[in-house]
N, C-alpha and C. Protein backbone atom coordinates (compact mmCIF):
# COMPACT_ATOMS: atom_id res chain seq x y z
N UNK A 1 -39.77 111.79 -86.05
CA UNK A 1 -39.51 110.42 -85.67
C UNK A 1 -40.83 109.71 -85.41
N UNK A 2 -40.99 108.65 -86.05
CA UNK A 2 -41.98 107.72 -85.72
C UNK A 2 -41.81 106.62 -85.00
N UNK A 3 -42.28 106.73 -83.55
CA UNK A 3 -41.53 105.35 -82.21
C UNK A 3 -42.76 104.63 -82.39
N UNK A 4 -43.50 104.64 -83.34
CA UNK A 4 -44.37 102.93 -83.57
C UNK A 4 -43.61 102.39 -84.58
N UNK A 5 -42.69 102.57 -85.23
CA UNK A 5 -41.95 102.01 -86.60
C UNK A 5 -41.26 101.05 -85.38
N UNK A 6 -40.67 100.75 -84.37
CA UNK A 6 -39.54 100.19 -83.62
C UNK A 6 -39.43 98.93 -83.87
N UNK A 7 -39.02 97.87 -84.14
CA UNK A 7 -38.78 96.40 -84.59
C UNK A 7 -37.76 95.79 -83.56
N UNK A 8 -38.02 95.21 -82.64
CA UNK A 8 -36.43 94.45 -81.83
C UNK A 8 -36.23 93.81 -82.33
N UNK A 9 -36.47 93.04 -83.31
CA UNK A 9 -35.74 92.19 -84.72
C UNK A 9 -34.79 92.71 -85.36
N UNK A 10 -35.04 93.98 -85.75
CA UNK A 10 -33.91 95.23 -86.17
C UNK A 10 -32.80 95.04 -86.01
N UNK A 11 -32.97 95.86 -84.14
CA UNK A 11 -32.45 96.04 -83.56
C UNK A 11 -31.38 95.13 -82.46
N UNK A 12 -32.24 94.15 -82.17
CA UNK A 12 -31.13 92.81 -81.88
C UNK A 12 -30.92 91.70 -82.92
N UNK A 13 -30.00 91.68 -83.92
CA UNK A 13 -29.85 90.83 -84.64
C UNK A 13 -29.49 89.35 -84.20
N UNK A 14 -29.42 88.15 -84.67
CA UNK A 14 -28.67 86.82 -83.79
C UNK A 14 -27.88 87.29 -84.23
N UNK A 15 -27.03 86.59 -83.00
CA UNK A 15 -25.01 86.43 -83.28
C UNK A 15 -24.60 86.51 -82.07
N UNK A 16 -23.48 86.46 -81.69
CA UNK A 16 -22.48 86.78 -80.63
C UNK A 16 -22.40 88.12 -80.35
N UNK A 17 -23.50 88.68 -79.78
CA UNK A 17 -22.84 90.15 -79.61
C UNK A 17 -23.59 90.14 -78.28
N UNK A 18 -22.47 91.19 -77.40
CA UNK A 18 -22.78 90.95 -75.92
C UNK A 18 -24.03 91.60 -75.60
N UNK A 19 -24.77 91.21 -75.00
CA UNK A 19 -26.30 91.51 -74.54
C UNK A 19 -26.40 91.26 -73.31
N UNK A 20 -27.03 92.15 -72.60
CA UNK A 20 -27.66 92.31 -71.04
C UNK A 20 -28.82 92.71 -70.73
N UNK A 21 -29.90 91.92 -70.68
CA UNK A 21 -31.21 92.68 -70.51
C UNK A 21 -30.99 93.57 -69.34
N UNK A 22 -30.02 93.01 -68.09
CA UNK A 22 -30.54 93.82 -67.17
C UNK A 22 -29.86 94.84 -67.07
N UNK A 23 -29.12 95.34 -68.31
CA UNK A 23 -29.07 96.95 -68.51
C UNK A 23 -29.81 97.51 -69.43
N UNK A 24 -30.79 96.68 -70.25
CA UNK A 24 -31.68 97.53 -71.15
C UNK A 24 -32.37 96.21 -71.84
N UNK A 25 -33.61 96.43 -71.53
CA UNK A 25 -34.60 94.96 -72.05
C UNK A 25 -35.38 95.95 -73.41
N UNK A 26 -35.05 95.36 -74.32
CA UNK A 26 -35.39 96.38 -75.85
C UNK A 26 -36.82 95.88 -76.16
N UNK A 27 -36.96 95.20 -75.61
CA UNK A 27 -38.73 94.32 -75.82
C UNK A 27 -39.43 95.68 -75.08
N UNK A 28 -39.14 95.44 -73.43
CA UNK A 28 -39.89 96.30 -72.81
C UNK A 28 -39.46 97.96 -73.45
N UNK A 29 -38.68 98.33 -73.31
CA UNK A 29 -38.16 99.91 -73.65
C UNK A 29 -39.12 100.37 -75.18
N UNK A 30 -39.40 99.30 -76.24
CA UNK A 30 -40.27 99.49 -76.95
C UNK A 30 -41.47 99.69 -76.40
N UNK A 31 -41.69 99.12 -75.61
CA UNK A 31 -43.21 98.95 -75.72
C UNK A 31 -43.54 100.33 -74.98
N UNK A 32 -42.68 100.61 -74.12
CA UNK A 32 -42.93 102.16 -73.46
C UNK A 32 -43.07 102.83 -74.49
N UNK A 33 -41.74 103.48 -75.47
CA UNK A 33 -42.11 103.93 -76.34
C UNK A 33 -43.20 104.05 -77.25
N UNK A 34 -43.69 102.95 -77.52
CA UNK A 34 -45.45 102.92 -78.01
C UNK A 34 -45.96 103.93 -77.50
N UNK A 35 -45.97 103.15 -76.38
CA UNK A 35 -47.39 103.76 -75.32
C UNK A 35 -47.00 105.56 -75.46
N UNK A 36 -45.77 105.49 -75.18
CA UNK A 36 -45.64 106.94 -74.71
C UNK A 36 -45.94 107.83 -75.86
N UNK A 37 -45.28 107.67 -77.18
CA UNK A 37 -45.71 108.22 -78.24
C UNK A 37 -44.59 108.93 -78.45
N UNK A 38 -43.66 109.10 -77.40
CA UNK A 38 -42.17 110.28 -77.84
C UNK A 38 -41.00 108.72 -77.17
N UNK A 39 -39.90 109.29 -77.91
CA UNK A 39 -38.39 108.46 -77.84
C UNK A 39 -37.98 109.01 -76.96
N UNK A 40 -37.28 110.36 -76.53
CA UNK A 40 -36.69 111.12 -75.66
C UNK A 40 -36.72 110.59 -74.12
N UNK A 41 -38.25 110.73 -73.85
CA UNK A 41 -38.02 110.47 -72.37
C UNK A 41 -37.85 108.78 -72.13
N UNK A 42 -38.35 108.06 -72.76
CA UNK A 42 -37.94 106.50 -72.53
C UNK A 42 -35.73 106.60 -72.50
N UNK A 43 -35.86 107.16 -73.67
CA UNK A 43 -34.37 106.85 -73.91
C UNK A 43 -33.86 107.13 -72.56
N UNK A 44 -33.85 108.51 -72.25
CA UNK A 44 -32.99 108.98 -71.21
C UNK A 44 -33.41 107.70 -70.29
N UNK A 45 -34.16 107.52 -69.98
CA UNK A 45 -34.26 106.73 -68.42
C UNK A 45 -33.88 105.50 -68.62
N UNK A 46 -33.79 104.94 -69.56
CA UNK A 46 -33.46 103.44 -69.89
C UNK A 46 -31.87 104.10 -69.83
N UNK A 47 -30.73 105.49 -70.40
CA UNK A 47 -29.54 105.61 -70.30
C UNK A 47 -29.46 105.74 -68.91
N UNK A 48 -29.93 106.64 -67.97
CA UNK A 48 -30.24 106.67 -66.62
C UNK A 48 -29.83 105.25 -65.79
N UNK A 49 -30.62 104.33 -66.39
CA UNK A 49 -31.20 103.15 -65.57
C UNK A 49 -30.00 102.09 -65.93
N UNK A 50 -29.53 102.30 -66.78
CA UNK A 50 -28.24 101.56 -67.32
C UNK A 50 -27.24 101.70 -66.41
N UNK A 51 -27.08 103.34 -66.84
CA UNK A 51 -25.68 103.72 -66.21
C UNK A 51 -25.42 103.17 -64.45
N UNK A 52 -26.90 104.01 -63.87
CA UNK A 52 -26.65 103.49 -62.39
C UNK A 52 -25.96 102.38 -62.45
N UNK A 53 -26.65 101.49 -62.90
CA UNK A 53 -26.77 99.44 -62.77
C UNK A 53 -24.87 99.61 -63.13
N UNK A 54 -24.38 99.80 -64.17
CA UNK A 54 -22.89 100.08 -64.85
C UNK A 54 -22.27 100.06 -63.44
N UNK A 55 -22.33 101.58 -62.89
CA UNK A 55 -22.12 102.48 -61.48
C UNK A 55 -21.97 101.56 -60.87
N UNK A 56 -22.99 100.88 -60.47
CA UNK A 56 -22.98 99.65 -58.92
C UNK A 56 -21.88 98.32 -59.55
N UNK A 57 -22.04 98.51 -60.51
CA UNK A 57 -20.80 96.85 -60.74
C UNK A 57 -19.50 97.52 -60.77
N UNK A 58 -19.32 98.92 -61.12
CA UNK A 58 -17.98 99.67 -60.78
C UNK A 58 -17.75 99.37 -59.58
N UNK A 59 -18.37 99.84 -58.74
CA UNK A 59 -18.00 99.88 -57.12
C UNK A 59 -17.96 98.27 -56.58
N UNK A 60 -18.30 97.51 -57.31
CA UNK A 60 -18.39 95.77 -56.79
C UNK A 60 -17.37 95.72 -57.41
N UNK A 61 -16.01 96.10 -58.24
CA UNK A 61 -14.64 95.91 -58.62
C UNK A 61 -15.21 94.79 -60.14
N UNK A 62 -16.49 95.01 -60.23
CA UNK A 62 -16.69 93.56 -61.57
C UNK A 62 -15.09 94.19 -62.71
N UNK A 63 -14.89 93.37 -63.39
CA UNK A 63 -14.28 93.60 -64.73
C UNK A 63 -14.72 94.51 -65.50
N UNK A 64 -13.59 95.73 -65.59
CA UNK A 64 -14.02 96.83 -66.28
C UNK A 64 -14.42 96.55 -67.74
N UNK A 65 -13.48 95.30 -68.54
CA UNK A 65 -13.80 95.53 -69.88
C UNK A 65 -15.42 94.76 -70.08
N UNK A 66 -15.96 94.05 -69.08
CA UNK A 66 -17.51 93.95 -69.05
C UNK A 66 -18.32 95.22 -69.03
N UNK A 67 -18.50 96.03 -68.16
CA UNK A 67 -18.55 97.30 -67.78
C UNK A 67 -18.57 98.08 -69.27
N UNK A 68 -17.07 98.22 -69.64
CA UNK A 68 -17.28 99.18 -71.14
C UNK A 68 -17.86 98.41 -72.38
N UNK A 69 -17.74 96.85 -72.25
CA UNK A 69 -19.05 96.34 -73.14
C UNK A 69 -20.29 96.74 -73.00
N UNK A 70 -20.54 96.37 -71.51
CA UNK A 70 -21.93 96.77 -71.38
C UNK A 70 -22.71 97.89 -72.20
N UNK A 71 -21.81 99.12 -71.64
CA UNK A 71 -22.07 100.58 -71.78
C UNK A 71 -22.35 100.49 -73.54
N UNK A 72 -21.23 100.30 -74.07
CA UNK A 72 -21.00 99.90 -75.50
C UNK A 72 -22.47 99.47 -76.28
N UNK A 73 -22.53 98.54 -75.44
CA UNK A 73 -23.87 97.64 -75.78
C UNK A 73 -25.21 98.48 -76.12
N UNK A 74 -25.39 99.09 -74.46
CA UNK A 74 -26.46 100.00 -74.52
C UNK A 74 -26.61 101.00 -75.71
N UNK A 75 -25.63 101.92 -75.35
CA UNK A 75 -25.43 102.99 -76.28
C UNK A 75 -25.73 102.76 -77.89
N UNK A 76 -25.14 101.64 -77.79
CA UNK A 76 -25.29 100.71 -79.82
C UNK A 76 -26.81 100.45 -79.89
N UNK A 77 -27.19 100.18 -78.97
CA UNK A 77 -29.08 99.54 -79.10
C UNK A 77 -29.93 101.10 -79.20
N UNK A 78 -29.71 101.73 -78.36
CA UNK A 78 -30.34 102.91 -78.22
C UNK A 78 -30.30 103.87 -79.82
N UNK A 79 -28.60 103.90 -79.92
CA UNK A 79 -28.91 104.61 -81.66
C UNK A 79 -29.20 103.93 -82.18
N UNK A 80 -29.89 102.46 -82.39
CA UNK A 80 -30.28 101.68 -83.14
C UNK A 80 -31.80 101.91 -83.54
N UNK A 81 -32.26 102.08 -81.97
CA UNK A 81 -33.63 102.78 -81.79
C UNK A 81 -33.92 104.11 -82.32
N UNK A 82 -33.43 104.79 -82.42
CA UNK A 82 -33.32 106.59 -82.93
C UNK A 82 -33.20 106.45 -84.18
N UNK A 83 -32.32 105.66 -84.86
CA UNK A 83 -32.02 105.43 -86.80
C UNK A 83 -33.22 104.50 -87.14
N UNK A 84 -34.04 103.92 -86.19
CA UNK A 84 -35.36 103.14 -87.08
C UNK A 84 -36.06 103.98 -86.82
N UNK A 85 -36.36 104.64 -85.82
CA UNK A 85 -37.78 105.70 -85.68
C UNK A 85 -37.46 106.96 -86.67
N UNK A 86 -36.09 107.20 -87.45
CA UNK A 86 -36.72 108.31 -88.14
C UNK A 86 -37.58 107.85 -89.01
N UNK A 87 -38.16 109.49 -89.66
CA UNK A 87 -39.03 109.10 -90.75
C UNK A 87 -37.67 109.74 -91.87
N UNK A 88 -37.54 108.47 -92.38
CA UNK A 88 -36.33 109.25 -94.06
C UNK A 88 -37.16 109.48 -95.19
N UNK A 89 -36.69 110.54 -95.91
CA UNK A 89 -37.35 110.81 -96.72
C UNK A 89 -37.29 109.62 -97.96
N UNK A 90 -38.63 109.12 -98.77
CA UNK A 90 -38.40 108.21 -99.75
C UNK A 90 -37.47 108.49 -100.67
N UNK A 91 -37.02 107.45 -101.33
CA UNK A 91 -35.48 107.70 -102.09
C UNK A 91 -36.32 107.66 -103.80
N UNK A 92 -37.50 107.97 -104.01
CA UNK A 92 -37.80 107.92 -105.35
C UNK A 92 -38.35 109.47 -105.53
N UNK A 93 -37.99 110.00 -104.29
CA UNK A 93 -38.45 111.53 -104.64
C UNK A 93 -37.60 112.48 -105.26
């Protein structure tokens, strides 16, 4: 996997699709990734850092089907991140 390939252009397309930075800001979570040089440990802690945040609006009674968007959300951005950083093999080989 190559985590300098990462594009949040990619990865957040325009449109109507539900977005929450403050369960996962894909600007910043890249840029860790840079720096860091591996996907793994950013990912987990950005899923980590999600879920808690998820957790605490459970217990505030928010609207669950926000909640399983949210989650939804995350989870969709994150394999979004993992399917651009592979390296695929070229298709003229």
């Amino acid at each position: 996997m190559n985590p300098n390939n990462l594009d949040t252009e990619e990865i957040e397309p325009n449109g109507d699709f539900y977005a929450d930075k403050g369960l996962l800001d894909l600007e910043q979570l890249c840029a860790r990734i840079s720096k860091a040089g591996s996907l793994v440990p950013s990912l987990n802690t950005a899923l980590q850092k999600s879920s808690k945040i998820l957790h605490e609006r459970y217990t505030r009674n928010v609207n669950i089907s926000e909640i399983v968007h949210g989650r939804a959300w995350v989870v969709d951005k994150i394999l979004c991140l993992v399917w651009q950083a592979q390296n695929w093999p070229d298709g003229n080989d």
